[in-house]
Protein backbone atom coordinates (compact mmCIF):
# COMPACT_ATOMS: atom_id res chain seq x y z
CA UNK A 1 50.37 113.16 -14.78
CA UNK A 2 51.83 109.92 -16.68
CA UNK A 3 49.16 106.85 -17.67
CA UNK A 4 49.24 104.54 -14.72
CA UNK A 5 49.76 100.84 -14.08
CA UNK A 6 46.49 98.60 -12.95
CA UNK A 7 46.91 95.24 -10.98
CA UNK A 8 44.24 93.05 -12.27
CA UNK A 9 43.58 91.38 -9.05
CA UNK A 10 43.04 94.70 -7.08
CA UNK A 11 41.88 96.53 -9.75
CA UNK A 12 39.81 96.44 -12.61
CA UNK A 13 38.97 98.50 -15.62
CA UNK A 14 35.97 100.01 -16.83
CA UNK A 15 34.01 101.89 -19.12
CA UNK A 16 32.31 105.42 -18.11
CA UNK A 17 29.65 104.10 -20.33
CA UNK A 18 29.76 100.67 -18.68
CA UNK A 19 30.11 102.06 -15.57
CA UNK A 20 26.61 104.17 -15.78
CA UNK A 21 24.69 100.95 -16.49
CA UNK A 22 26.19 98.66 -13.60
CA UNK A 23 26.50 101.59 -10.99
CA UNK A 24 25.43 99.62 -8.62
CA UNK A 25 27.20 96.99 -9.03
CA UNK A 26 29.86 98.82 -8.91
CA UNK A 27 29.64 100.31 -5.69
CA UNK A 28 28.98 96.86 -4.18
CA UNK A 29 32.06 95.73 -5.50
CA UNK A 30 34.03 98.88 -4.39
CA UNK A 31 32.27 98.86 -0.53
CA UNK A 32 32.48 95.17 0.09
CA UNK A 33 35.27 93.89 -1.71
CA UNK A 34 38.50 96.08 -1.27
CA UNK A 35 38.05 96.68 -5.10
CA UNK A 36 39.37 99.48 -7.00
CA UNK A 37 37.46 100.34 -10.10
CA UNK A 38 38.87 102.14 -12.58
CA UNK A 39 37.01 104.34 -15.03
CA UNK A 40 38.13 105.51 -18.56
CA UNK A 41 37.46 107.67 -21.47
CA UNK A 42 37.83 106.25 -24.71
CA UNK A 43 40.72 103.66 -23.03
CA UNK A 44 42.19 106.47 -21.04
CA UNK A 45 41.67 106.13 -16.87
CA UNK A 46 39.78 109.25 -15.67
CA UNK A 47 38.86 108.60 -12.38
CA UNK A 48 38.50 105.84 -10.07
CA UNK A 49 35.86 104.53 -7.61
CA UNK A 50 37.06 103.34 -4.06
CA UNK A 51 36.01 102.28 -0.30
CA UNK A 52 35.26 105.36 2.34
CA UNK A 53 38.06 103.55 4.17
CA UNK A 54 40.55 103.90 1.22
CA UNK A 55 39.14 107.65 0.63
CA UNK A 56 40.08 108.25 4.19
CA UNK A 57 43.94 106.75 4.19
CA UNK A 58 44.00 108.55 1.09
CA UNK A 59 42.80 112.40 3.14
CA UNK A 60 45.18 111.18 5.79
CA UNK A 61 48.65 110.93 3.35
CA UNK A 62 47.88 114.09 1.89
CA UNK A 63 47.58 115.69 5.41
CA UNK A 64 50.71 114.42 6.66
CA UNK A 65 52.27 115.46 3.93
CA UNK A 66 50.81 118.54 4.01
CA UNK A 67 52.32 118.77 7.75
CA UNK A 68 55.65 117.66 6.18
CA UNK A 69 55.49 120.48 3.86
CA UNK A 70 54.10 122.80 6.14
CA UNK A 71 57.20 122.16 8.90
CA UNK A 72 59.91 122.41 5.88
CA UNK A 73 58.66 125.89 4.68
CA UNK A 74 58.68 126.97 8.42
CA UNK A 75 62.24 125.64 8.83
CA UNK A 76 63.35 127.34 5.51
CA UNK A 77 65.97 130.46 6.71
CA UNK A 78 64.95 132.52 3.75
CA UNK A 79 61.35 132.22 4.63
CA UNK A 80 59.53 136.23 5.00
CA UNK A 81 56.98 136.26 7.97
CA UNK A 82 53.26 136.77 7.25
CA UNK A 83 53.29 140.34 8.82
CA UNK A 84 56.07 141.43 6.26
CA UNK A 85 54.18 139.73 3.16
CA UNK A 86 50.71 141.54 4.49
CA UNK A 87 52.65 144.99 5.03
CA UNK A 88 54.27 144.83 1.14
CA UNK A 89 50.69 143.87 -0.11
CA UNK A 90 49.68 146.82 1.76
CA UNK A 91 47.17 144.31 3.75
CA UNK A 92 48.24 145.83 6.86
């Protein structure tokens, strides 16, 4: 996965270090604030501290996509059905 762009004004940068001494903080930020926090690794982002409510937009794109992928495979004429994969593993 390639480095990513921050915006400073929805977003802001810190420190795992940092980020263990103003935890709190932090999450106050995050839960009240629409604020995105950003943690990194000697200047590399690692991970990234957000609202429930952006956790939960986040669940719901991967689950439509999910559907999305799920329909597509279903729709694909070369597809084998599940009983055919189970009887060559010998799943029966």
């Amino acid at each position: 996965m390639g480095q990513m762009n921050f915006e400073e004004d929805s977003m802001s940068s810190v420190s795992t270090a940092k980020a263990r001494e103003r935890l709190s903080t932090l999450v106050e930020r995050v839960s009240s604030g629409k604020e995105r926090v950003v943690l990194t690794r000697r200047g590399k982002a690692v991970a990234a501290l957000v609202s429930v409510e952006d956790l939960a937009t986040l669940e719901s794109i991967e689950d439509r996509q999910d559907l999305e992928d799920a329909r597509r495979a279903l729709a694909d004429p070369e597809r084998i059905p599940y009983e055919e994969v189970r009887r060559k593993l010998g799943l029966k």
